[in-house]
PDB file of N, CA and C in Angstrom:
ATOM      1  N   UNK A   1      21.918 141.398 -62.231  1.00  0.00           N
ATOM      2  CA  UNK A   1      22.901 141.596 -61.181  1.00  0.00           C
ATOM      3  C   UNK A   1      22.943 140.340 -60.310  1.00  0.00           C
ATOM      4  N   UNK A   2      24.183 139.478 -60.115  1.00  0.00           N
ATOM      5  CA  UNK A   2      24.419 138.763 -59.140  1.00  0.00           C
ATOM      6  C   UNK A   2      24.211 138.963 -57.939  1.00  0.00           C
ATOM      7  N   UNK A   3      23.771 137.730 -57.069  1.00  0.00           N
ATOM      8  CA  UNK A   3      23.420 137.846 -55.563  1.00  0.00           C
ATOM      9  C   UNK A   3      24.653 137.912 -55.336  1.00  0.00           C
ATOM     10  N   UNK A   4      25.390 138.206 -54.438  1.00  0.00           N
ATOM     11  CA  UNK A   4      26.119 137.721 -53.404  1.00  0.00           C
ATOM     12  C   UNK A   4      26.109 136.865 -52.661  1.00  0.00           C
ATOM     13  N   UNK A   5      26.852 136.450 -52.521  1.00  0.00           N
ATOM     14  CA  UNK A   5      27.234 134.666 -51.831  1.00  0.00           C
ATOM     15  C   UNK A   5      27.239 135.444 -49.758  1.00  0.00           C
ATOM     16  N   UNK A   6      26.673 134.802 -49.106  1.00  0.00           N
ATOM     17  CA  UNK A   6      26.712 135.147 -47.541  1.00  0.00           C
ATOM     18  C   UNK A   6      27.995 134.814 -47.105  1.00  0.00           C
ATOM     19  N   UNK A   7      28.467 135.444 -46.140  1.00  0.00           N
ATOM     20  CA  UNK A   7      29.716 135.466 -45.547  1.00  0.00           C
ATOM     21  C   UNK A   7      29.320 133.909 -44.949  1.00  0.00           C
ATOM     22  N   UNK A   8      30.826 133.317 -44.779  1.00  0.00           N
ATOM     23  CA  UNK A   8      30.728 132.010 -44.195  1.00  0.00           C
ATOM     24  C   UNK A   8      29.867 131.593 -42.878  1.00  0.00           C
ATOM     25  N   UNK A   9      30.542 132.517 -41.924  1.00  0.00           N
ATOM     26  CA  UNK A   9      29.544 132.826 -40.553  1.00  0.00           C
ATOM     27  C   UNK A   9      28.425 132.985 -40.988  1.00  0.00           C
ATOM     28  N   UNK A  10      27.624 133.343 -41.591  1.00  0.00           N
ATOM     29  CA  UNK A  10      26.068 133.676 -41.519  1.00  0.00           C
ATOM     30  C   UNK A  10      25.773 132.678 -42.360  1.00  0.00           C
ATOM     31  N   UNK A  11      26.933 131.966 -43.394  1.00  0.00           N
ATOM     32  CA  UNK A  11      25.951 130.880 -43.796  1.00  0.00           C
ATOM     33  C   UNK A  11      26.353 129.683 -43.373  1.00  0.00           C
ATOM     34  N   UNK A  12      26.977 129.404 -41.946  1.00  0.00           N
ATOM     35  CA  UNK A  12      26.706 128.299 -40.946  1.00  0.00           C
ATOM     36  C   UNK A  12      25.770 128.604 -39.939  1.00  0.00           C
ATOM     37  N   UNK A  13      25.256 130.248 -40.092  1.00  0.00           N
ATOM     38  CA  UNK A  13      23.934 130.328 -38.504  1.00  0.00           C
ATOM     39  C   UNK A  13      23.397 129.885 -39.709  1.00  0.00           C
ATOM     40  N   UNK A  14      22.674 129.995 -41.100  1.00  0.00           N
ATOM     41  CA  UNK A  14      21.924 129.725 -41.377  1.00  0.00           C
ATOM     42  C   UNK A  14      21.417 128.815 -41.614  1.00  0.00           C
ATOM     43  N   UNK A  15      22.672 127.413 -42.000  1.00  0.00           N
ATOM     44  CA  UNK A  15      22.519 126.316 -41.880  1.00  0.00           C
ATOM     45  C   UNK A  15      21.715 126.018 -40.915  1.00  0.00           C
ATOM     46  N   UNK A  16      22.247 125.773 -39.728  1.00  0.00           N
ATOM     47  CA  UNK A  16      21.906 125.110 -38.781  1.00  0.00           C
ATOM     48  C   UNK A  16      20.360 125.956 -38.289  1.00  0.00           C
ATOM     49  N   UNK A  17      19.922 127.273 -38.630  1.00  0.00           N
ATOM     50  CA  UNK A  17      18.671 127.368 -38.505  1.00  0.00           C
ATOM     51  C   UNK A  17      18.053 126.587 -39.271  1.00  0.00           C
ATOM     52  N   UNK A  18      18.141 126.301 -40.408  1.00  0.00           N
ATOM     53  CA  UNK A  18      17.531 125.299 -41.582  1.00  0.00           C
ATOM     54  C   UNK A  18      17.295 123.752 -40.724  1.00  0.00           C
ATOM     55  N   UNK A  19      18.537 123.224 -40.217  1.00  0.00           N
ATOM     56  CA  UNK A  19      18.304 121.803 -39.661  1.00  0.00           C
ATOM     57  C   UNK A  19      17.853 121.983 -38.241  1.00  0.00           C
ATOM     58  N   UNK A  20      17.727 123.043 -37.484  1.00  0.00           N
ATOM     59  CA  UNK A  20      16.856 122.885 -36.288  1.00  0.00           C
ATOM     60  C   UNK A  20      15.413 122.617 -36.744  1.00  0.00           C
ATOM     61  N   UNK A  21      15.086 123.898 -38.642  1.00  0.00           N
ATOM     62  CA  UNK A  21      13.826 123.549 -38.112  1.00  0.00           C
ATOM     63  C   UNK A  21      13.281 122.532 -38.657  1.00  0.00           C
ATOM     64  N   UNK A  22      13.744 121.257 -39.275  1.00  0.00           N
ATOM     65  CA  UNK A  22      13.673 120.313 -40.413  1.00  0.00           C
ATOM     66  C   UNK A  22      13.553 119.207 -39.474  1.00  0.00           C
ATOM     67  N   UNK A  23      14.268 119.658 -37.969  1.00  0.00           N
ATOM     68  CA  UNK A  23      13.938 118.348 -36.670  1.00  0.00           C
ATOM     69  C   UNK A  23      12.387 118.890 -36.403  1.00  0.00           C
ATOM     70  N   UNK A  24      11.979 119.652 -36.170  1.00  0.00           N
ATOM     71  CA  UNK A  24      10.839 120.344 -35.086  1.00  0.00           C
ATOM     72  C   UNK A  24      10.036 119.517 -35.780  1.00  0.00           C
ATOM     73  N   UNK A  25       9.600 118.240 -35.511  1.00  0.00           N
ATOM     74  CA  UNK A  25       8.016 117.395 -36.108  1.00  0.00           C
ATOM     75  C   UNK A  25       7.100 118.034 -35.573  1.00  0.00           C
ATOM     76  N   UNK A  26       7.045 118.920 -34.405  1.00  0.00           N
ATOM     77  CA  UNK A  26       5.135 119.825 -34.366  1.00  0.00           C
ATOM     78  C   UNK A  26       5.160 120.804 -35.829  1.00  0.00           C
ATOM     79  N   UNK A  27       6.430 121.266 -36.024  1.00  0.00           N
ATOM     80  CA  UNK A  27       6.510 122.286 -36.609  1.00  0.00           C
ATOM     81  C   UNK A  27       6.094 121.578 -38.530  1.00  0.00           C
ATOM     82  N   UNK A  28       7.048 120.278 -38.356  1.00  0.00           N
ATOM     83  CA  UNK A  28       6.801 119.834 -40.039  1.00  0.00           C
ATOM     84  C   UNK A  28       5.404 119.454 -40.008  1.00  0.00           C
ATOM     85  N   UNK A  29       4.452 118.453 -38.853  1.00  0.00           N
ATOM     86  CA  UNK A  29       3.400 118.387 -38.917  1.00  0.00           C
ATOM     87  C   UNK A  29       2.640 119.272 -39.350  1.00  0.00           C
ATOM     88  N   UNK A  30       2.266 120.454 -38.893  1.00  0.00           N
ATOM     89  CA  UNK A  30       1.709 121.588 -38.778  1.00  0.00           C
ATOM     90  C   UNK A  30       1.790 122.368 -39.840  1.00  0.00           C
ATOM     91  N   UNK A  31       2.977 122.218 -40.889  1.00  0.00           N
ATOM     92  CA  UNK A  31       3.142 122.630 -42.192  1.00  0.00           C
ATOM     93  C   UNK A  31       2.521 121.753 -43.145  1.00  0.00           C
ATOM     94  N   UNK A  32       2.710 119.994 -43.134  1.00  0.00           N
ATOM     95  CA  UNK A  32       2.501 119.490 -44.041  1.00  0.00           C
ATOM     96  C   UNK A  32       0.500 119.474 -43.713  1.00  0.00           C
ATOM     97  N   UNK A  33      -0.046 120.000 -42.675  1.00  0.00           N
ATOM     98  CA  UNK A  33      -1.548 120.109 -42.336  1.00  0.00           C
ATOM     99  C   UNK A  33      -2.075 121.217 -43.244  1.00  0.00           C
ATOM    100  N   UNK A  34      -1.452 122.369 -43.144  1.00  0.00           N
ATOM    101  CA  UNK A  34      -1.898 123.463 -43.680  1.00  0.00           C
ATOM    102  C   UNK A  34      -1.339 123.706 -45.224  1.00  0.00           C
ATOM    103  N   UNK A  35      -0.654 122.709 -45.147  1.00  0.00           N
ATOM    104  CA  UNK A  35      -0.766 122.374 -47.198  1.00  0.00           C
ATOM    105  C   UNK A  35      -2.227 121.610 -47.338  1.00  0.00           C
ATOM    106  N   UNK A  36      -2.059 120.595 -46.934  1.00  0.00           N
ATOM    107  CA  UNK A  36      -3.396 119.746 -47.468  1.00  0.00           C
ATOM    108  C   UNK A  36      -4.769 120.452 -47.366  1.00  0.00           C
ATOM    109  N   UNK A  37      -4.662 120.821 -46.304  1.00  0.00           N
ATOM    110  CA  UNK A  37      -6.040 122.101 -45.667  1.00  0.00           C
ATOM    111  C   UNK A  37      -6.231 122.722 -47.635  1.00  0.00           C
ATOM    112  N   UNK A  38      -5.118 123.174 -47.852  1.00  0.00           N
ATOM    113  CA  UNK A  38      -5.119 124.253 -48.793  1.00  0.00           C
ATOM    114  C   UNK A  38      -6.066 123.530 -50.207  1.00  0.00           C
ATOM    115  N   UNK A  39      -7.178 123.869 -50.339  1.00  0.00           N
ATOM    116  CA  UNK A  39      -7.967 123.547 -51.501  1.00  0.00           C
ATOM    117  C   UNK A  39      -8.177 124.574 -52.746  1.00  0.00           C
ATOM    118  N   UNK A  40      -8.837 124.118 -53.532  1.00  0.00           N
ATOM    119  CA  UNK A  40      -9.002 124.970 -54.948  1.00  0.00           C
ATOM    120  C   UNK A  40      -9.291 126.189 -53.931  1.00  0.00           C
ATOM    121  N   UNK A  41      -9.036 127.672 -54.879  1.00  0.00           N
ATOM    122  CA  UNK A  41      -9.268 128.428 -54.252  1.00  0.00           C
ATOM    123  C   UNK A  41     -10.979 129.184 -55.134  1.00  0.00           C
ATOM    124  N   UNK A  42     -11.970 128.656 -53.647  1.00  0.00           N
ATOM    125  CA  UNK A  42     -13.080 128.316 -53.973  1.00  0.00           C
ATOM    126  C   UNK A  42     -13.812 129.714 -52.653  1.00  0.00           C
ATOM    127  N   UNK A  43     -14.988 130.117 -53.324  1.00  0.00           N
ATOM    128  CA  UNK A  43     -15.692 131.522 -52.707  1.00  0.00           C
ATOM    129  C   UNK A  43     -16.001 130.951 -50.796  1.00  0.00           C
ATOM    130  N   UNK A  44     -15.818 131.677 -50.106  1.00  0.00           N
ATOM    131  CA  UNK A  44     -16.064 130.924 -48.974  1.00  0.00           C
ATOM    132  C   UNK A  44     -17.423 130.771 -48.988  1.00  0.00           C
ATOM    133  N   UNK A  45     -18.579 130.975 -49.684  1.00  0.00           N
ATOM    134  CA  UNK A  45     -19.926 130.811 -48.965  1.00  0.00           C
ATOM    135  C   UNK A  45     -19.832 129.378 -49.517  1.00  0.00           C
ATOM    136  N   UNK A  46     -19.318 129.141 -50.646  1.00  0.00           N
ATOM    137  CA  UNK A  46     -19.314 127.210 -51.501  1.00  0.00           C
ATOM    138  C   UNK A  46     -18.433 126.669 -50.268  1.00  0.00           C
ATOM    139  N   UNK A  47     -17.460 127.172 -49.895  1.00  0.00           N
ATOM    140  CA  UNK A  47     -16.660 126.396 -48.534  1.00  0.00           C
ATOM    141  C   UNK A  47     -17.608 125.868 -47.561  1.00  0.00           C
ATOM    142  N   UNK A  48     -17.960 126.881 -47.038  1.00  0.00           N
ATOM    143  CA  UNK A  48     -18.952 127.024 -45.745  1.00  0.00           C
ATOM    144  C   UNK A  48     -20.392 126.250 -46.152  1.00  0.00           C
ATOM    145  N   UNK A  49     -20.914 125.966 -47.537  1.00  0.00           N
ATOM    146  CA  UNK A  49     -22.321 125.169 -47.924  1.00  0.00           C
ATOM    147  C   UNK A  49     -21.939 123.854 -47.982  1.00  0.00           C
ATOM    148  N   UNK A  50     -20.346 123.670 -48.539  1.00  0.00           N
ATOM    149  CA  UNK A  50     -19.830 122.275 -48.450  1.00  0.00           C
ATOM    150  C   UNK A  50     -19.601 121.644 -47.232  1.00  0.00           C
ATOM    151  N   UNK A  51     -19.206 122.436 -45.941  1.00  0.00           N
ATOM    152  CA  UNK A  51     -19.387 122.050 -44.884  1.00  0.00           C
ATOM    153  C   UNK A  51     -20.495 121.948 -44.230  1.00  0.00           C
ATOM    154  N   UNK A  52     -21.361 122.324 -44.298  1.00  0.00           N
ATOM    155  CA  UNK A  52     -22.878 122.171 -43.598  1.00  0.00           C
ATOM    156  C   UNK A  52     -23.277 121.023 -43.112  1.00  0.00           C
ATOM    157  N   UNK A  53     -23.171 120.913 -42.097  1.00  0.00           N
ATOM    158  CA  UNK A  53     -24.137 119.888 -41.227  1.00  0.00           C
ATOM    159  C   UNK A  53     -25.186 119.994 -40.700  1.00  0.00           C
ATOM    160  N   UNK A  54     -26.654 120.190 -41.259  1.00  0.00           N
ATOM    161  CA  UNK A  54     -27.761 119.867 -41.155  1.00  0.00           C
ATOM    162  C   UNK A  54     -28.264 119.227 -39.889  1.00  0.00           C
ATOM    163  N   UNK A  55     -29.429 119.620 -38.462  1.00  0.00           N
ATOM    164  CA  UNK A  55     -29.732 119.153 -37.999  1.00  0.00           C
ATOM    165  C   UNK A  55     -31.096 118.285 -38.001  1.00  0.00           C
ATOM    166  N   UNK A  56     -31.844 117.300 -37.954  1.00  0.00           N
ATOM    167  CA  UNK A  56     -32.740 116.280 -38.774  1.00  0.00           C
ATOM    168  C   UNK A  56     -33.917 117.317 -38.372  1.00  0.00           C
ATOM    169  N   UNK A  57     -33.894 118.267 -37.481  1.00  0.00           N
ATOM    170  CA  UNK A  57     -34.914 119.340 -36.822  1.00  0.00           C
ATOM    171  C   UNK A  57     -34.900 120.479 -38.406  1.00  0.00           C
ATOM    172  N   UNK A  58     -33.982 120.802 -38.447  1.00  0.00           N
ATOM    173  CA  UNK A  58     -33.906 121.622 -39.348  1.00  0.00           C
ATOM    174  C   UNK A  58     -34.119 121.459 -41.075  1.00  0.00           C
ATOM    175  N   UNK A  59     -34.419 120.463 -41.130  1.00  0.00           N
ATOM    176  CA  UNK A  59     -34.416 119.615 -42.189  1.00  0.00           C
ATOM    177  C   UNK A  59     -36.014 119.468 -42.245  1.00  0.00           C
ATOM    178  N   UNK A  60     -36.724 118.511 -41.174  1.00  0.00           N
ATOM    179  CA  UNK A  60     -37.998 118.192 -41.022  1.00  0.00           C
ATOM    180  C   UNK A  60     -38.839 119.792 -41.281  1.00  0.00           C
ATOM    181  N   UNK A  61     -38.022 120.925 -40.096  1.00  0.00           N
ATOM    182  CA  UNK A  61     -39.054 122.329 -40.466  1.00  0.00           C
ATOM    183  C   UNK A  61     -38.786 122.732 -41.678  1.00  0.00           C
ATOM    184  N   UNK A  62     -37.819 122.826 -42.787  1.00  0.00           N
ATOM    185  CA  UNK A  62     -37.640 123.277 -43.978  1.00  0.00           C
ATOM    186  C   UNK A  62     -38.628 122.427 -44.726  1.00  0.00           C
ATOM    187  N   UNK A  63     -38.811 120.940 -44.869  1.00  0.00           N
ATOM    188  CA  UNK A  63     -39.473 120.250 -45.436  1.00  0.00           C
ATOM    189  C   UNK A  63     -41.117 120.861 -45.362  1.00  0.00           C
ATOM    190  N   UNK A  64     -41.308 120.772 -43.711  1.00  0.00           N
ATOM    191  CA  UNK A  64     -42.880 121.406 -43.763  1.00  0.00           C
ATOM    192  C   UNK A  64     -43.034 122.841 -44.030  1.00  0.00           C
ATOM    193  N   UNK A  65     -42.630 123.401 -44.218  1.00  0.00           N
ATOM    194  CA  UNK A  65     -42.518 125.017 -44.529  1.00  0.00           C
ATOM    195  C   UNK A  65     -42.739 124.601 -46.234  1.00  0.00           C
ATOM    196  N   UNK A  66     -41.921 124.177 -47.042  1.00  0.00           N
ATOM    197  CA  UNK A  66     -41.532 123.703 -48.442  1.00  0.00           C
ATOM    198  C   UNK A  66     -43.543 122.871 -48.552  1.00  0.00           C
ATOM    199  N   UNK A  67     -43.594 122.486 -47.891  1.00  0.00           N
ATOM    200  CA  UNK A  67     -45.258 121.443 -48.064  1.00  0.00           C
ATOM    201  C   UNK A  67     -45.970 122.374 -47.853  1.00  0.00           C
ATOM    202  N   UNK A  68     -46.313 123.120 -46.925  1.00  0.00           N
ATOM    203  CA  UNK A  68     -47.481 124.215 -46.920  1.00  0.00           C
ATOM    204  C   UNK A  68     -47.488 125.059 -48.049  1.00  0.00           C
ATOM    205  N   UNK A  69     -46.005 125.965 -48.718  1.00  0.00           N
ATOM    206  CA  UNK A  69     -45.929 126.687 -49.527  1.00  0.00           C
ATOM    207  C   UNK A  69     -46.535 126.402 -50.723  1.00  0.00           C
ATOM    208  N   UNK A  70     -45.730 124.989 -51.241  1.00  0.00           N
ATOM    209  CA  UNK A  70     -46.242 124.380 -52.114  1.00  0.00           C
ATOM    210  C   UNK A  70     -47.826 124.201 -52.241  1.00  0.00           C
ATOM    211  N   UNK A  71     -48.558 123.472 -51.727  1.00  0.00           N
ATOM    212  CA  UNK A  71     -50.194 123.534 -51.151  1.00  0.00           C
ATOM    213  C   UNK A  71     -51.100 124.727 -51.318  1.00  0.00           C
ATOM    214  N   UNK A  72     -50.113 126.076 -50.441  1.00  0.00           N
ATOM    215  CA  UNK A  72     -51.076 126.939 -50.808  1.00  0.00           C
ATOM    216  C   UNK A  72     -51.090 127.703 -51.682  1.00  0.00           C
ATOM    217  N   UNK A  73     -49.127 127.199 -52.141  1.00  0.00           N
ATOM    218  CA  UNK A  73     -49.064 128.210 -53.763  1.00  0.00           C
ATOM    219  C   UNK A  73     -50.209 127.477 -54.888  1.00  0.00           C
ATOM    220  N   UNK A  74     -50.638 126.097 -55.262  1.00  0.00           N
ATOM    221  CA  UNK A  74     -51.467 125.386 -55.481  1.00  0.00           C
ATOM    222  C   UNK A  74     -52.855 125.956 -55.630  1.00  0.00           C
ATOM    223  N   UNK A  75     -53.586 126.476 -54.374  1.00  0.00           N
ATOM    224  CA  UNK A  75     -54.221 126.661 -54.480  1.00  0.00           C
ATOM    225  C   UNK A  75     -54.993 127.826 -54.539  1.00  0.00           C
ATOM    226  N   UNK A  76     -53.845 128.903 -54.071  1.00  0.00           N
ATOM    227  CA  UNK A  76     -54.065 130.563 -54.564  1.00  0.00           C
ATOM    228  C   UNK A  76     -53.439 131.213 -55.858  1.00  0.00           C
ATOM    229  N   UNK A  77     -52.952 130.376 -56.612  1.00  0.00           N
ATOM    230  CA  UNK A  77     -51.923 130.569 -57.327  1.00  0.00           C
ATOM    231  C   UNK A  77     -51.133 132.158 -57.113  1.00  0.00           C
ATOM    232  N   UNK A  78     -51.194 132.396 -56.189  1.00  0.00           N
ATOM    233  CA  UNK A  78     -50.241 133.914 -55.513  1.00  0.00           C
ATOM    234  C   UNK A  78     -48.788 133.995 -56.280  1.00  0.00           C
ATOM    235  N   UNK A  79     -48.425 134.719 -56.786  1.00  0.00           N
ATOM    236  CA  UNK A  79     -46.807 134.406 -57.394  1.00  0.00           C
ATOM    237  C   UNK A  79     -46.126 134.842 -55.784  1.00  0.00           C
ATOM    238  N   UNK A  80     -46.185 135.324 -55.102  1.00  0.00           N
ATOM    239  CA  UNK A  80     -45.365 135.326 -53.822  1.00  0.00           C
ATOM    240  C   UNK A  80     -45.061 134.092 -53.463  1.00  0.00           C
ATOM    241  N   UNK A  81     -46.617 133.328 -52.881  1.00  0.00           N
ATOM    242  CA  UNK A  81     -45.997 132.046 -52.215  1.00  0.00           C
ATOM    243  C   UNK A  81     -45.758 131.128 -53.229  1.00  0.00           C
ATOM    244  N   UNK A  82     -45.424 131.550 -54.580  1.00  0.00           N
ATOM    245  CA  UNK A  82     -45.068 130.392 -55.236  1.00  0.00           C
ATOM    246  C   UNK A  82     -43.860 130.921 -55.771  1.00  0.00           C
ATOM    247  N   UNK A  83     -42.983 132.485 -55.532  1.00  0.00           N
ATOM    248  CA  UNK A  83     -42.026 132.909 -55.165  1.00  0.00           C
ATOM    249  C   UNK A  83     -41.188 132.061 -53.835  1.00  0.00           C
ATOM    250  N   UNK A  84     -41.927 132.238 -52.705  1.00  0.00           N
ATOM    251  CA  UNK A  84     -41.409 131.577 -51.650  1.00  0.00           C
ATOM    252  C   UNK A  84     -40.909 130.848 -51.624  1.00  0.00           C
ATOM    253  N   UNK A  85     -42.046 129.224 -51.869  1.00  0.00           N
ATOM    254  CA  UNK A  85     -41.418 127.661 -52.744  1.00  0.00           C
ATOM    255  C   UNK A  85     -40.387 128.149 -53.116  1.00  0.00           C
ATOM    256  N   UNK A  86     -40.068 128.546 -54.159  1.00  0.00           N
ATOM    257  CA  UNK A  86     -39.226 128.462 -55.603  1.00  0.00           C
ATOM    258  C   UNK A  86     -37.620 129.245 -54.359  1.00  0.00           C
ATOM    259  N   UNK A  87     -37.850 129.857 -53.378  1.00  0.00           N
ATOM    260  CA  UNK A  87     -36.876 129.966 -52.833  1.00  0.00           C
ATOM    261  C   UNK A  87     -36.536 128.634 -51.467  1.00  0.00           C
ATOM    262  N   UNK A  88     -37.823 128.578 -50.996  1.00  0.00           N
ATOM    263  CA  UNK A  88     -37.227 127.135 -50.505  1.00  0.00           C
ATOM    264  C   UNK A  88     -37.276 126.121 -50.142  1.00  0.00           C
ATOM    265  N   UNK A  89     -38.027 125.700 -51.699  1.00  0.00           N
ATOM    266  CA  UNK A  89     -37.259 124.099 -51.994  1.00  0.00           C
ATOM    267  C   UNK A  89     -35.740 123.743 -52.383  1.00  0.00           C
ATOM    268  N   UNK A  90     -35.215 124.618 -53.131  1.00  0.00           N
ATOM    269  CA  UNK A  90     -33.667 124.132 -53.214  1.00  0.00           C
ATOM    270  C   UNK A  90     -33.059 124.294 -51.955  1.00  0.00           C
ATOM    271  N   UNK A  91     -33.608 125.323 -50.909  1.00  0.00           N
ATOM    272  CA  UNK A  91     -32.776 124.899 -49.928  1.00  0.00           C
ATOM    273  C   UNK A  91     -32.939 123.349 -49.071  1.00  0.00           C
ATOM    274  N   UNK A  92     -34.347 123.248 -49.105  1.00  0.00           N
ATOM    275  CA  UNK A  92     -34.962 121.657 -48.521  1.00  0.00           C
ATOM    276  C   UNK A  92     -34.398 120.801 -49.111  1.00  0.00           C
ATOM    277  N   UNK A  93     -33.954 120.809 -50.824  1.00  0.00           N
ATOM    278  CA  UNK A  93     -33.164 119.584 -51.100  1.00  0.00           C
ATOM    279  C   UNK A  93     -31.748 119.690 -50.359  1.00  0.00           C
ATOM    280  N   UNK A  94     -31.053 121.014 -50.683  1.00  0.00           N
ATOM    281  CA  UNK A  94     -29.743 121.231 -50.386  1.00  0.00           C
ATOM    282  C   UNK A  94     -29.553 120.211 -48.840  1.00  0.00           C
ATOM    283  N   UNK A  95     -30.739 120.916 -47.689  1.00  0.00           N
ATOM    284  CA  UNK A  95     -30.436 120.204 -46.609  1.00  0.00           C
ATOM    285  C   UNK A  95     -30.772 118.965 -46.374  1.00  0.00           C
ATOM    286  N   UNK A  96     -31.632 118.104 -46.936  1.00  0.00           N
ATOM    287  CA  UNK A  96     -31.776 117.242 -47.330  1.00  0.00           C
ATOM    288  C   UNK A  96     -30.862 116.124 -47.724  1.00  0.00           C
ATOM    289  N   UNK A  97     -30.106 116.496 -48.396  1.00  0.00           N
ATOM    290  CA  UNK A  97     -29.250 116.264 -49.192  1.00  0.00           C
ATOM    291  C   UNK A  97     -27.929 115.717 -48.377  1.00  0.00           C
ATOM    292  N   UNK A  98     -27.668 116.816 -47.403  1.00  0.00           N
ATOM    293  CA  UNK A  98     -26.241 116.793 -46.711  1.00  0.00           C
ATOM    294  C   UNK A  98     -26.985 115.717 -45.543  1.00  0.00           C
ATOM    295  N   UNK A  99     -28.220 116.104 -44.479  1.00  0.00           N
ATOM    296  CA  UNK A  99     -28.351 115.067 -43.645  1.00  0.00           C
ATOM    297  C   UNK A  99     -28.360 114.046 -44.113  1.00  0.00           C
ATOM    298  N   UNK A 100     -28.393 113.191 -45.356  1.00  0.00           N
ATOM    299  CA  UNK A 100     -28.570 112.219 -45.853  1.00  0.00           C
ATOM    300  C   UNK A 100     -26.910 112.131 -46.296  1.00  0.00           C
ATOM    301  N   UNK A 101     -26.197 112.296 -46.203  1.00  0.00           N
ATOM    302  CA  UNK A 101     -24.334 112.281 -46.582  1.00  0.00           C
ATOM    303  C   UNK A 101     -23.931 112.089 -45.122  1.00  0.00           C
ATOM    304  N   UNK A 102     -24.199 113.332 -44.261  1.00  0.00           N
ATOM    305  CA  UNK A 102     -23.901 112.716 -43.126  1.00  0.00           C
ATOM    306  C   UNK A 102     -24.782 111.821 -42.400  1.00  0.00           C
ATOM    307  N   UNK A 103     -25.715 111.400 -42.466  1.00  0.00           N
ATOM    308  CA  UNK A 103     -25.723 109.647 -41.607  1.00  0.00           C
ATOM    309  C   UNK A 103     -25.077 108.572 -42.641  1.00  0.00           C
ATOM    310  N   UNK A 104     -25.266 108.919 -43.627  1.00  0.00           N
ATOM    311  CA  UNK A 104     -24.433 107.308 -44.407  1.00  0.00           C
ATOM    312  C   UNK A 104     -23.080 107.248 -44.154  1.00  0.00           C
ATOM    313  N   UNK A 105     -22.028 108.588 -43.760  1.00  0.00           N
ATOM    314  CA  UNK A 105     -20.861 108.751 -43.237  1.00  0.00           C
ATOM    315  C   UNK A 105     -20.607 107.762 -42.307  1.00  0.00           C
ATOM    316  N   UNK A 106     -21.410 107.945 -41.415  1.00  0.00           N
ATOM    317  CA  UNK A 106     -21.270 106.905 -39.836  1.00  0.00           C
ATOM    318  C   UNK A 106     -21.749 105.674 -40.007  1.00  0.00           C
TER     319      UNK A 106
END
């Protein structure tokens, strides 16, 4: 089934709604922002880990937390604290990782 063509009147308001909003630069800005914004469509917790900014505090206590575990998983061989480790050292690299991305940034 064919559209129908708009009565002339409604398709000169509509025009000219079209070229008011094609002037509005907050408005094209603000569109062509929230295209680029728009990335793979990726789980937000990978969003939110890709953004992480690491404080060198938070980094240093993960590191020594990650050294004791390690040490005493070592020497009790406990599968807990060598459970523990095994949960967080990848986070110590992870943060690791990013404080070291962001200072070479600057």
């Amino acid at each position: 089934m064919p559209l129908d063509r708009l009565p002339d009147h409604e398709q000169r308001v509509l025009d000219e709604i079209e070229r008011a909003l094609c002037r509005d630069r907050r408005l094209d800005r603000r569109l062509r922002t929230l295209r680029l914004r728009r990335g793979p469509d990726v789980p937000r917790l990978l969003r939110r880990a890709a953004s992480y900014r690491p404080h060198g505090r938070t980094a240093a206590v993960l590191l020594a937390v990650s050294v004791v575990l390690m040490v005493t998983g070592m020497v009790t061989s406990s599968p807990g604290v060598i459970m523990a480790f095994a949960v967080v050292w990848p986070l110590t690299l992870f943060t690791l990782f990013r404080l070291l991305c962001r200072w070479t940034d600057g």
